[in-house]
N, C-alpha and C. Protein backbone atom coordinates (compact mmCIF):
# COMPACT_ATOMS: atom_id res chain seq x y z
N UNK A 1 15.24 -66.76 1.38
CA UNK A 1 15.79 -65.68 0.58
C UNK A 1 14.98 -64.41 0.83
N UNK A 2 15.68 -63.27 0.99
CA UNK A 2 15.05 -62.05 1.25
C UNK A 2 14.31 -61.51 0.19
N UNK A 3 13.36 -60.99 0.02
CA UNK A 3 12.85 -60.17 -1.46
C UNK A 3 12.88 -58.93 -1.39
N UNK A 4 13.02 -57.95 -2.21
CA UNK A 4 13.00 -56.58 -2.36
C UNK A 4 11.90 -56.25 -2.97
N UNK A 5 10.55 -56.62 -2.88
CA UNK A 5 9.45 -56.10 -2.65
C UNK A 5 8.95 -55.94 -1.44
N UNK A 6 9.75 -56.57 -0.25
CA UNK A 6 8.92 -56.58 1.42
C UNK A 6 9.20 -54.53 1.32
N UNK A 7 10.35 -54.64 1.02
CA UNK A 7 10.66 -53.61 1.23
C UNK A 7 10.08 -52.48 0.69
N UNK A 8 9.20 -52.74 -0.53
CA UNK A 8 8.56 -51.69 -1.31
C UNK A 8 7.66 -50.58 -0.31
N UNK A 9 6.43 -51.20 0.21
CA UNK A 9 5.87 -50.46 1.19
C UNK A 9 6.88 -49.60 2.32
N UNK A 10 7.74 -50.00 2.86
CA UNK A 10 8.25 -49.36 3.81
C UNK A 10 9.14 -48.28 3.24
N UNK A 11 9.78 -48.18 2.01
CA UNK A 11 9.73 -47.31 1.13
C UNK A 11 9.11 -46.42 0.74
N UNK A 12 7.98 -46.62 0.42
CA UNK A 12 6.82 -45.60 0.13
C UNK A 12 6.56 -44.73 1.51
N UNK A 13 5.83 -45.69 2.47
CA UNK A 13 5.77 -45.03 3.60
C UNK A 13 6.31 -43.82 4.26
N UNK A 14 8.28 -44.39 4.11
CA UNK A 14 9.44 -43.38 4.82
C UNK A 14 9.13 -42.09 3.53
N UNK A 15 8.80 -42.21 2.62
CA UNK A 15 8.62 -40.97 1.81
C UNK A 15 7.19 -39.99 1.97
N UNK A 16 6.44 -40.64 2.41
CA UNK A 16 5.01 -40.03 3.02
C UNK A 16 5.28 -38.94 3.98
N UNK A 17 5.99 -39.95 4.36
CA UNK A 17 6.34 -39.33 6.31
C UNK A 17 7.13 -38.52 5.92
N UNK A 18 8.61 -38.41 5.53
CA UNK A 18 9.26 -37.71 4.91
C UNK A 18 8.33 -36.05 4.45
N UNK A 19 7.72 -36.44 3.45
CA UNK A 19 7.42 -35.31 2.72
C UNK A 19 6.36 -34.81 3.02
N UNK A 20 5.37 -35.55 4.11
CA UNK A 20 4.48 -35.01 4.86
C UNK A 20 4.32 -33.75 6.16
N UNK A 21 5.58 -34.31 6.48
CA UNK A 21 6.40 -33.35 7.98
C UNK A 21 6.65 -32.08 7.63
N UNK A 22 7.15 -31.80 6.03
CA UNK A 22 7.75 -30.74 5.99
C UNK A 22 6.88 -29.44 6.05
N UNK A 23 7.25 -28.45 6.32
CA UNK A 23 6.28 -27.04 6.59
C UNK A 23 6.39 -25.91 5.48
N UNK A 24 5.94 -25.76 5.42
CA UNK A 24 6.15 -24.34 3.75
C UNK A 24 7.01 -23.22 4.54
N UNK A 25 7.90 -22.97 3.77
CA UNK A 25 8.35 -21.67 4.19
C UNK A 25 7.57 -20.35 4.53
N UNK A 26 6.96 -19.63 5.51
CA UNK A 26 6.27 -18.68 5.32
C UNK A 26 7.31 -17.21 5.17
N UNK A 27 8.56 -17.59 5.52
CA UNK A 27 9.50 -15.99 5.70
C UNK A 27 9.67 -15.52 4.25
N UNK A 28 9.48 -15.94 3.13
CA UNK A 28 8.79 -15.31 1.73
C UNK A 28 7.82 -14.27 1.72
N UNK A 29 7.47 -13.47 2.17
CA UNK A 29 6.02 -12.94 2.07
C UNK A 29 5.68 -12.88 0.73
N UNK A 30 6.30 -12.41 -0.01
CA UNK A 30 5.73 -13.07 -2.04
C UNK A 30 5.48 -13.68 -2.67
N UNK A 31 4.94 -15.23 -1.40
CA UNK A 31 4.35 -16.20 -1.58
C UNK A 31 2.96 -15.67 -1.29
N UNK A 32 2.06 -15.87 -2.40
CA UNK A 32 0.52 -15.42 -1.67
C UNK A 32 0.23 -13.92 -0.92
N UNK A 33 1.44 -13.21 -1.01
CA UNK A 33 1.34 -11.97 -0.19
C UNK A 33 0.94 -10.78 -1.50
N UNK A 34 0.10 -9.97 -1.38
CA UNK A 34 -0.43 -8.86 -2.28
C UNK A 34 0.06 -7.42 -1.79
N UNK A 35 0.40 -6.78 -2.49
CA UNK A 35 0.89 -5.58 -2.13
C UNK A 35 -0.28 -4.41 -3.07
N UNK A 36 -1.05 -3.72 -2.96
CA UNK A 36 -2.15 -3.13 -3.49
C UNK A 36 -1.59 -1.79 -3.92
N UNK A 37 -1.37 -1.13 -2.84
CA UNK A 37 -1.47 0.35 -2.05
C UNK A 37 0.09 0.32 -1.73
N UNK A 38 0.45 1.92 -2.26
CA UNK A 38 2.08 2.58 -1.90
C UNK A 38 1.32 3.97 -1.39
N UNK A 39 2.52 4.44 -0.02
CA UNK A 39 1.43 5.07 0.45
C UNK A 39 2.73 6.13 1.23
N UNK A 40 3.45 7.02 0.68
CA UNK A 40 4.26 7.66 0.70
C UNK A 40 3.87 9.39 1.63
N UNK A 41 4.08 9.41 3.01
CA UNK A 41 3.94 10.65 3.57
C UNK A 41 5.40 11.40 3.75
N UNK A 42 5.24 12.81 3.54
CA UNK A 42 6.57 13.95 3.52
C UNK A 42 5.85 14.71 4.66
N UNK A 43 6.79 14.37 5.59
CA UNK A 43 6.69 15.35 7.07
C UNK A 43 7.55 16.72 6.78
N UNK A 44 7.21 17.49 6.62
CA UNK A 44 8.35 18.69 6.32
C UNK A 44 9.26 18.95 7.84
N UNK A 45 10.01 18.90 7.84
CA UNK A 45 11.04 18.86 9.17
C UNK A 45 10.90 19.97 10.14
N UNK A 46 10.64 21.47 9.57
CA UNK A 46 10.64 22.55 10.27
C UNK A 46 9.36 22.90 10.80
N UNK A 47 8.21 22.33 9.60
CA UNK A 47 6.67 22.69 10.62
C UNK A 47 6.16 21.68 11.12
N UNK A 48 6.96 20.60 10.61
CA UNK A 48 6.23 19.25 11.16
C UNK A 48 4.71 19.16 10.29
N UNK A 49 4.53 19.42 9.41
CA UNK A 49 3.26 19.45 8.47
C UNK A 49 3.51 17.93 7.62
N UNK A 50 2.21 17.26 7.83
CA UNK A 50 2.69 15.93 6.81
C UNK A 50 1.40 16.37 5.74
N UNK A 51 2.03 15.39 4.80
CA UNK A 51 1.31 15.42 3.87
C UNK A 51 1.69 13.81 3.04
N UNK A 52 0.23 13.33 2.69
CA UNK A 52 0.77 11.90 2.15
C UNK A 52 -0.11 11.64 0.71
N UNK A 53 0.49 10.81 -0.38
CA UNK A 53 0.17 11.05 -1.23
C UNK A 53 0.38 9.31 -1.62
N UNK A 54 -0.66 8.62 -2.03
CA UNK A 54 -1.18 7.41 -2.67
C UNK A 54 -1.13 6.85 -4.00
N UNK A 55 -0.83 5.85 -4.35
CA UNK A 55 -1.30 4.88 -5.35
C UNK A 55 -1.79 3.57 -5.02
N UNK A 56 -3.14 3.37 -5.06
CA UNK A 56 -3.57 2.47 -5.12
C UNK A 56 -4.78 1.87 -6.57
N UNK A 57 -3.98 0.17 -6.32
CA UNK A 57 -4.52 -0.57 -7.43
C UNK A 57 -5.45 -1.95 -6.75
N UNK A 58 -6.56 -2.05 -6.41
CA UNK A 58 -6.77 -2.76 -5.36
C UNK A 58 -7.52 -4.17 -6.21
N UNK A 59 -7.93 -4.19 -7.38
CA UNK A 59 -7.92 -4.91 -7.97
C UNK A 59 -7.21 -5.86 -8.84
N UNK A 60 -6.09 -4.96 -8.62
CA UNK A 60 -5.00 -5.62 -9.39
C UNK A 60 -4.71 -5.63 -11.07
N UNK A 61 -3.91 -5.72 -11.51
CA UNK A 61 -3.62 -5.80 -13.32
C UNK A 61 -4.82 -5.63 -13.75
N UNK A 62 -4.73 -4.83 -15.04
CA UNK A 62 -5.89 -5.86 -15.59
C UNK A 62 -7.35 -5.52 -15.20
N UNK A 63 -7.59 -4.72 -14.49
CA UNK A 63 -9.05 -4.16 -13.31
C UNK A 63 -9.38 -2.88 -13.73
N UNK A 64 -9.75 -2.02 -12.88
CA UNK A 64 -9.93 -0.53 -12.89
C UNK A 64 -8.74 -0.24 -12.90
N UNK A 65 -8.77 1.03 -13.29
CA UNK A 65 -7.64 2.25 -13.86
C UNK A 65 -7.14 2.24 -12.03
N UNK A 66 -5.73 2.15 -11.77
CA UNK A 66 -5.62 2.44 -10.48
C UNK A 66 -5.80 4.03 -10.10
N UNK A 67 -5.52 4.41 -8.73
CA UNK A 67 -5.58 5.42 -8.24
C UNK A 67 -4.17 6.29 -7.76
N UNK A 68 -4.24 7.50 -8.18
CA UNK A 68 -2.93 7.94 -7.67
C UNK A 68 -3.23 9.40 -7.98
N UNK A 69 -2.10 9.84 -6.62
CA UNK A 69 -2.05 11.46 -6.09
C UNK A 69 -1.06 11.67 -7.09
N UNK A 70 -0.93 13.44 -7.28
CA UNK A 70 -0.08 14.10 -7.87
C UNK A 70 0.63 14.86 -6.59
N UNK A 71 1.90 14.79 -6.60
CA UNK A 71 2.71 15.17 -5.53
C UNK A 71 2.97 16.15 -5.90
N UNK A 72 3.27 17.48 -5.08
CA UNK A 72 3.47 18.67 -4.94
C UNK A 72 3.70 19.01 -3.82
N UNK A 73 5.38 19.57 -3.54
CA UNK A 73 5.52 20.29 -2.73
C UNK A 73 6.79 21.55 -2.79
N UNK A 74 6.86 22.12 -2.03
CA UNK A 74 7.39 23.73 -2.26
C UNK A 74 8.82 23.21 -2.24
N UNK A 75 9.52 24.03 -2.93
CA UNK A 75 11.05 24.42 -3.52
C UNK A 75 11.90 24.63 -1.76
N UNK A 76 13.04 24.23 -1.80
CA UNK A 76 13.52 24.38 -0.59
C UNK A 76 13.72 24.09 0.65
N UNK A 77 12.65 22.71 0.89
CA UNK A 77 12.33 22.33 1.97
C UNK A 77 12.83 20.93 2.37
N UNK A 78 12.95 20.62 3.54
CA UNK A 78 13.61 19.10 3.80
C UNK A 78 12.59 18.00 4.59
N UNK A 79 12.33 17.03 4.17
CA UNK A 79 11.24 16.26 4.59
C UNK A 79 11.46 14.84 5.08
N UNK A 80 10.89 14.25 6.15
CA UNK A 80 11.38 12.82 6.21
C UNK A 80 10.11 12.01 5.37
N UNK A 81 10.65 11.16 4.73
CA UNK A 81 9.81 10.80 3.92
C UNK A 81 9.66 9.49 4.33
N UNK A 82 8.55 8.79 4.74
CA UNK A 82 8.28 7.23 5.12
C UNK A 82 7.26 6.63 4.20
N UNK A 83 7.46 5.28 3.56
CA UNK A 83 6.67 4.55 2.85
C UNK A 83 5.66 3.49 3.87
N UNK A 84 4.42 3.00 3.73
CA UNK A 84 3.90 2.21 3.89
C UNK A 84 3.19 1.73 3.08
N UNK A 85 3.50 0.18 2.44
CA UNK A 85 2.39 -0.75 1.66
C UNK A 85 2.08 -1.44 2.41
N UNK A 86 0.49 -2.07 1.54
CA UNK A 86 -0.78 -2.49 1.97
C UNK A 86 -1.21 -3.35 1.01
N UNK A 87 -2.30 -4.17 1.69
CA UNK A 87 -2.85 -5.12 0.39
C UNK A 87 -4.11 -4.63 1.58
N UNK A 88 -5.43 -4.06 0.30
CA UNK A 88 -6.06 -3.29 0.28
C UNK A 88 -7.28 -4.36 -0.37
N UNK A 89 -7.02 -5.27 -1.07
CA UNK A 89 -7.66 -6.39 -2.27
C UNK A 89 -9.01 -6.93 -1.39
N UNK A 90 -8.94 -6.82 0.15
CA UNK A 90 -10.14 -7.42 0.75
C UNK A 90 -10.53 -6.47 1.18
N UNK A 91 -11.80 -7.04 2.31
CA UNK A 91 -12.51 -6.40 3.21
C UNK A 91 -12.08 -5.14 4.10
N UNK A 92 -10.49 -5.93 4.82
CA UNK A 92 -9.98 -4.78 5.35
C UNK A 92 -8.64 -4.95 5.01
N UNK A 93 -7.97 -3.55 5.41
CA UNK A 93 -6.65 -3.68 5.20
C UNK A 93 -6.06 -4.28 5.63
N UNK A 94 -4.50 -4.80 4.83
CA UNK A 94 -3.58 -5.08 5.91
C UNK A 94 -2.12 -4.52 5.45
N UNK A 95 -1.97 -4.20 6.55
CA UNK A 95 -0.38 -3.30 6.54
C UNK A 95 0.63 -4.38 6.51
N UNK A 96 1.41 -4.28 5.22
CA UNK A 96 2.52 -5.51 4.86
C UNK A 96 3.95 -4.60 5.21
N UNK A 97 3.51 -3.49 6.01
CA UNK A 97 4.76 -2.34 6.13
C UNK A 97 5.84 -3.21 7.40
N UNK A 98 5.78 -3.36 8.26
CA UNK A 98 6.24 -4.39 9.21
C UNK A 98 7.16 -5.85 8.91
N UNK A 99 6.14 -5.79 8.31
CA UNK A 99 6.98 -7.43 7.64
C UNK A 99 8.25 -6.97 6.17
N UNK A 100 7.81 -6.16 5.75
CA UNK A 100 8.35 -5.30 4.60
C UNK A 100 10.15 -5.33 5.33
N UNK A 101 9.90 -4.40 6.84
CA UNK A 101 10.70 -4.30 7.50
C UNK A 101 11.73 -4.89 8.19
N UNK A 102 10.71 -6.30 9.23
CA UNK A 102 11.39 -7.26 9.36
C UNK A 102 12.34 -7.94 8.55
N UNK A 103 11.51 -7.86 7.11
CA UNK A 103 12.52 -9.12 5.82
C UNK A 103 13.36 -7.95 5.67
N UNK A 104 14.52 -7.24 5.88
CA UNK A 104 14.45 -5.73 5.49
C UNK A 104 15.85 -6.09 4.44
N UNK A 105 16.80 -7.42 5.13
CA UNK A 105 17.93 -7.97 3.91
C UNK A 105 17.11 -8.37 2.96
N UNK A 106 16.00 -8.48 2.27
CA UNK A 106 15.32 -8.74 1.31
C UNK A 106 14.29 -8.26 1.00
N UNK A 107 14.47 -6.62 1.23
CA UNK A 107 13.56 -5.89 0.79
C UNK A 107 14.77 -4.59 0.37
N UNK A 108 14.28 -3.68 -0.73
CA UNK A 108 14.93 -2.34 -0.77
C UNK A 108 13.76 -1.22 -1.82
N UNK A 109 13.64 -0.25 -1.05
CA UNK A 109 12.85 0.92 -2.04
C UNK A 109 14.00 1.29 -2.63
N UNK A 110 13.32 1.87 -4.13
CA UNK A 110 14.83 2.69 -4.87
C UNK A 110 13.40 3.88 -5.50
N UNK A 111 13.99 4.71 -6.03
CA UNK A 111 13.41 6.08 -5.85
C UNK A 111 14.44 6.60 -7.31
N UNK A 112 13.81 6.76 -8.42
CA UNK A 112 13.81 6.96 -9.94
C UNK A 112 13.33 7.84 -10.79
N UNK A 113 13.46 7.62 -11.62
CA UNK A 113 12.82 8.70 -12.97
C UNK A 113 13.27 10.26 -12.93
N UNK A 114 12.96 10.91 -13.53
CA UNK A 114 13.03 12.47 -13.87
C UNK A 114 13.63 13.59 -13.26
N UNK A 115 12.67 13.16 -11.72
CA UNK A 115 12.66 14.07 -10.91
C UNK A 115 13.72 13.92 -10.33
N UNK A 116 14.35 12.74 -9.54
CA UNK A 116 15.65 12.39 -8.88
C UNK A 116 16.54 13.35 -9.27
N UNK A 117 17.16 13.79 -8.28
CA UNK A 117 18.55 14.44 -8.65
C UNK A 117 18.24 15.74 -9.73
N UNK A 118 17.01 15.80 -10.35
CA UNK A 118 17.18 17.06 -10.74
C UNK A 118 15.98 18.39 -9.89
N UNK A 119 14.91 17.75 -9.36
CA UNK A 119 14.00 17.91 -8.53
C UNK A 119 14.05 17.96 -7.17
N UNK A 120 14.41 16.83 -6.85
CA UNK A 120 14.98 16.47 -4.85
C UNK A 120 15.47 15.84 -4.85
N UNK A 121 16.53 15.39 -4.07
CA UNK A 121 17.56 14.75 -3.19
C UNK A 121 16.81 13.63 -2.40
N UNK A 122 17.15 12.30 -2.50
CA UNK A 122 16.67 11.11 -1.74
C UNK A 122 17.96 10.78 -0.94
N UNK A 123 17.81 10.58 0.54
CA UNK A 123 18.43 9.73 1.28
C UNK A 123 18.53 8.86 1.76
N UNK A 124 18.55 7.51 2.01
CA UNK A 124 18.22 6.67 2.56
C UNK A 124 18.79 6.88 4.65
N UNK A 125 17.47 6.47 5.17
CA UNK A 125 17.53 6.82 6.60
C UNK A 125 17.91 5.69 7.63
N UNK A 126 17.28 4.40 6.83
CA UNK A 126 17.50 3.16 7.36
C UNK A 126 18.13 2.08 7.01
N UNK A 127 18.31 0.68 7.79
CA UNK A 127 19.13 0.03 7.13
C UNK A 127 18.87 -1.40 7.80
N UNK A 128 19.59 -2.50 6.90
CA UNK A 128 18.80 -3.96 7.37
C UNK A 128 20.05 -4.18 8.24
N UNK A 129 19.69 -5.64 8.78
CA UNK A 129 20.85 -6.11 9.78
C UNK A 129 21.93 -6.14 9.39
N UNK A 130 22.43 -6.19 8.13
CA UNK A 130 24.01 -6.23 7.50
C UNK A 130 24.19 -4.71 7.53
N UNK A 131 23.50 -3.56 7.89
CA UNK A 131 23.79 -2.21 7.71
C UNK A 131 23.52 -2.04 5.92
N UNK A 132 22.69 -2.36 5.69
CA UNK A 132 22.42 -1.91 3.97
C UNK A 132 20.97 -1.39 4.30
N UNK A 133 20.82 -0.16 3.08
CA UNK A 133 19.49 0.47 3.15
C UNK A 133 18.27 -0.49 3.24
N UNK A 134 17.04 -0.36 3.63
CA UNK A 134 15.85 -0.60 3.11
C UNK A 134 14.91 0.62 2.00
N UNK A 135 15.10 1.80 3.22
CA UNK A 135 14.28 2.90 2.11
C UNK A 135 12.92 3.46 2.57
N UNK A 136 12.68 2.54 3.75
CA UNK A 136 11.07 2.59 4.53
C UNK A 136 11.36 4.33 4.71
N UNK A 137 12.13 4.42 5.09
CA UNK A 137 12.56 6.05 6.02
C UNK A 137 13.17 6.40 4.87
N UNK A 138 13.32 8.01 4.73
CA UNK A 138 14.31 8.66 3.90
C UNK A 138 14.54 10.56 4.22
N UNK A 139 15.26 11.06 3.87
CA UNK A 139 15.08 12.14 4.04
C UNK A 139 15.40 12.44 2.61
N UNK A 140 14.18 13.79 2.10
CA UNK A 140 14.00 13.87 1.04
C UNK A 140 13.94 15.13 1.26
N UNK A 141 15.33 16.27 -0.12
CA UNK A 141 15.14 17.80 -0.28
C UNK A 141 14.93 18.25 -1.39
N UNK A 142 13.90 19.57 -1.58
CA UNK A 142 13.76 19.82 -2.69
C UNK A 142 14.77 20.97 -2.96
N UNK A 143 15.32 20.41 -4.61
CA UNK A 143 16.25 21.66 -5.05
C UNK A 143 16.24 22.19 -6.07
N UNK A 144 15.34 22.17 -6.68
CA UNK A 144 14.98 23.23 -7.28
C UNK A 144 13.19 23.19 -7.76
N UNK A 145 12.90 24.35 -8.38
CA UNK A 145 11.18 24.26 -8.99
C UNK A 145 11.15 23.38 -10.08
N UNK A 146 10.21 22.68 -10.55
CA UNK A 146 9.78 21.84 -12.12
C UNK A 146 8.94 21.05 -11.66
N UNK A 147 8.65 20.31 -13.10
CA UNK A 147 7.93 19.30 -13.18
C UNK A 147 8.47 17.90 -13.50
N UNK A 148 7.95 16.66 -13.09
CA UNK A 148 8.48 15.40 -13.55
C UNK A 148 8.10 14.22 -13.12
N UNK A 149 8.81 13.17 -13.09
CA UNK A 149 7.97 11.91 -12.60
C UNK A 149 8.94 11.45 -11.40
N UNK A 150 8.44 10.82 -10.83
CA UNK A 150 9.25 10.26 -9.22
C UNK A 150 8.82 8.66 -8.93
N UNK A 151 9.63 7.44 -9.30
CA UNK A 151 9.10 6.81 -9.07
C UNK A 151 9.56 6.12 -8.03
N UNK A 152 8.41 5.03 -7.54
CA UNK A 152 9.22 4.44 -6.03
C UNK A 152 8.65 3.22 -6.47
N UNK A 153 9.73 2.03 -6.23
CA UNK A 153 10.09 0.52 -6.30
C UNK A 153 10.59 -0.25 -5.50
N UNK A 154 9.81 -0.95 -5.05
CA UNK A 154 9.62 -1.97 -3.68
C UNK A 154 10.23 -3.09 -4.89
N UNK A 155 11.93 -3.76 -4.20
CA UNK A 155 12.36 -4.91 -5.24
C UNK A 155 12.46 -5.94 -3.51
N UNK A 156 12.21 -6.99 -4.06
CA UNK A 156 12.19 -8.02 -3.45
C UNK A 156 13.52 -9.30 -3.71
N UNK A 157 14.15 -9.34 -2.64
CA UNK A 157 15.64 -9.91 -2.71
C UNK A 157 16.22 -9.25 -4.07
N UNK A 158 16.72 -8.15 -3.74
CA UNK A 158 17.79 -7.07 -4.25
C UNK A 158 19.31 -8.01 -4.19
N UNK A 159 19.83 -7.74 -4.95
CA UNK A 159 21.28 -8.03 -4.77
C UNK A 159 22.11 -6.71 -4.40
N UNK A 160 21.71 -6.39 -3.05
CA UNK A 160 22.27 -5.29 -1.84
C UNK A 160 24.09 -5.04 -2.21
N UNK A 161 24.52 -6.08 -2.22
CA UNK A 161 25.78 -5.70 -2.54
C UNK A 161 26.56 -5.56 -4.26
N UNK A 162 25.57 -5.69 -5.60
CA UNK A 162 25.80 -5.11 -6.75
C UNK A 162 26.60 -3.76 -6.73
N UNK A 163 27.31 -3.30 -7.87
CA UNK A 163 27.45 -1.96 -7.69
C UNK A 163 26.23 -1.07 -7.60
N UNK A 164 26.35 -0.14 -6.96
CA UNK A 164 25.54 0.95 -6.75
C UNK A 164 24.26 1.22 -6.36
N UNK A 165 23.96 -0.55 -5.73
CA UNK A 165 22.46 -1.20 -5.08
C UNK A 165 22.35 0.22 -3.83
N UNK A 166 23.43 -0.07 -2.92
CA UNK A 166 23.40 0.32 -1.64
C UNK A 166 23.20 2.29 -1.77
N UNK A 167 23.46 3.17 -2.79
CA UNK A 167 23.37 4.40 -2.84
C UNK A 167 22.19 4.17 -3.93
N UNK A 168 21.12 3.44 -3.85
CA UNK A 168 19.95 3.83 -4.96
C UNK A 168 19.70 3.73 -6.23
N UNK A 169 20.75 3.14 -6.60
CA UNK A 169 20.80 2.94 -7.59
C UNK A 169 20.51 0.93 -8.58
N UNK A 170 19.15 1.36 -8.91
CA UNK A 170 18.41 0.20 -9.25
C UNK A 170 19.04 -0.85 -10.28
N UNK A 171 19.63 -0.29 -11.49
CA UNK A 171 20.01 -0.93 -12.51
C UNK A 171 20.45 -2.69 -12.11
N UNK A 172 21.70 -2.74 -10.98
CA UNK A 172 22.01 -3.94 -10.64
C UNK A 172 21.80 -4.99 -9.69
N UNK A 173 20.49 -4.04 -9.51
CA UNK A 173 20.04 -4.55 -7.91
C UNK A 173 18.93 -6.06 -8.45
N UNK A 174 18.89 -6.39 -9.89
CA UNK A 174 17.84 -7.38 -9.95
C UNK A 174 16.93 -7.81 -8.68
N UNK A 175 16.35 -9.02 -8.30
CA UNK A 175 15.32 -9.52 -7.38
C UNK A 175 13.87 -9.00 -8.60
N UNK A 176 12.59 -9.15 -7.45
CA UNK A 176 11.37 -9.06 -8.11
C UNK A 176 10.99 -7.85 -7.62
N UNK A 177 10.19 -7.35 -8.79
CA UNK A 177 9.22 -5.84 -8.22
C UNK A 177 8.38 -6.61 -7.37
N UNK A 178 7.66 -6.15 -6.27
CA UNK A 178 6.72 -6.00 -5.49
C UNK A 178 5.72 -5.36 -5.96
N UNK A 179 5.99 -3.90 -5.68
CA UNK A 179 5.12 -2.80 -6.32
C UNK A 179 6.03 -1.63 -6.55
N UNK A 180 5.65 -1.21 -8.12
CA UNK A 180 6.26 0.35 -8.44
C UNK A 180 4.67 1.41 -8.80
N UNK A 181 5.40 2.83 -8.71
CA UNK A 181 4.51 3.48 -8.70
C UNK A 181 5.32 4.84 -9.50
N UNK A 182 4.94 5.25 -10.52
CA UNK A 182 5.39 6.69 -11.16
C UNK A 182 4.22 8.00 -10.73
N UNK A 183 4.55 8.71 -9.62
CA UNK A 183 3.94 10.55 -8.90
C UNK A 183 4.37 11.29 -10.09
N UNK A 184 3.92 11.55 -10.77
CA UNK A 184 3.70 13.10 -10.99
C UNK A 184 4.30 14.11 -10.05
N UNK A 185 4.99 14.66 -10.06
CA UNK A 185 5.99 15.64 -8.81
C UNK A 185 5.81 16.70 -9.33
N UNK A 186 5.32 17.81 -8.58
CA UNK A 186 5.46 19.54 -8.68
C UNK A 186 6.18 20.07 -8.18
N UNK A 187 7.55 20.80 -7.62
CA UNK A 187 8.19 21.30 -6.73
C UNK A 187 7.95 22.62 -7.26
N UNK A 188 7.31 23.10 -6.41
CA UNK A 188 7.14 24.95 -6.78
C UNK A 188 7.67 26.07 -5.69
């Protein structure tokens, strides 16, 4: 007569092996991946003059007061505007801008608060393999003088096709923040 304990071990085993083989997904980067540093330069188009303006938190939550520029720039002008984040948390940097890119169907900047639309004009310049924005690139105009806040939000698996994901508009785009950052904006 056969028993169904021979079989116990070889059971166990095929599940070892099984669940041993398998490999972690690494195409997540928001597994274990740190994003520190938002790091936003405005090339002005006509003099070619850049100028780049920072927030960095390199300790993370909870640490020192992070760091951040007050943005200011002149009334009238048209700029390409490119983002690069960083995880800044060690020894040396590392630029997560690339990979940001690569994942780019599961990445989107959106660009908020105050200043939008009453301050400058955001465009989106780029776009992932389905043709939907990312946001790395933008062309950005100022239209009129004031003061206000400008914020920029790195969301991680966006729902790209929500209403009003694809023109900038955050509300339905759920996924996870990465990193946000509220500038202080001067347009004078």
């Amino acid at each position: 007569m056969f028993k169904t304990q021979s079989l116990l071990p070889l059971a166990i085993l095929a599940t070892l092996l099984t669940f041993g083989s398998c490999k972690k997904d690494d195409h997540n980067h928001s597994e274990g991946e740190v994003i520190t540093t938002l790091k936003l330069t405005f090339k002005e188009k006509t003099t070619g003059v850049a100028q780049t303006f920072s927030f960095a938190d390199k300790d993370g939550v909870g640490g020192a007061n992070p760091t951040q520029d007050a943005i200011v720039l002149p009334d009238g002008a048209n700029y390409e505007l490119t983002l690069q984040v960083l995880d800044e948390s060690g020894a040396a940097a590392k630029d997560i801008t690339p990979e940001v890119i690569a994942e780019g169907e599961a990445h989107q900047f959106f660009f908020t608060n105050s200043a939008v639309g009453a301050l400058v004009n955001v465009k989106y310049e780029d776009k992932d393999a389905k043709g939907n924005p990312i946001g790395q690139r933008n062309t950005v105009s100022t239209i009129r003088a004031g003061k206000g806040k400008f914020r920029v939000s790195l969301r991680h698996e966006p729902n790209k096709s929500a209403a009003g994901v694809k023109d900038g508009q955050m509300t339905n785009a759920g996924g996870e923040t990465d990193i946000e950052a509220d500038f202080d904006i001067s347009v004078i």
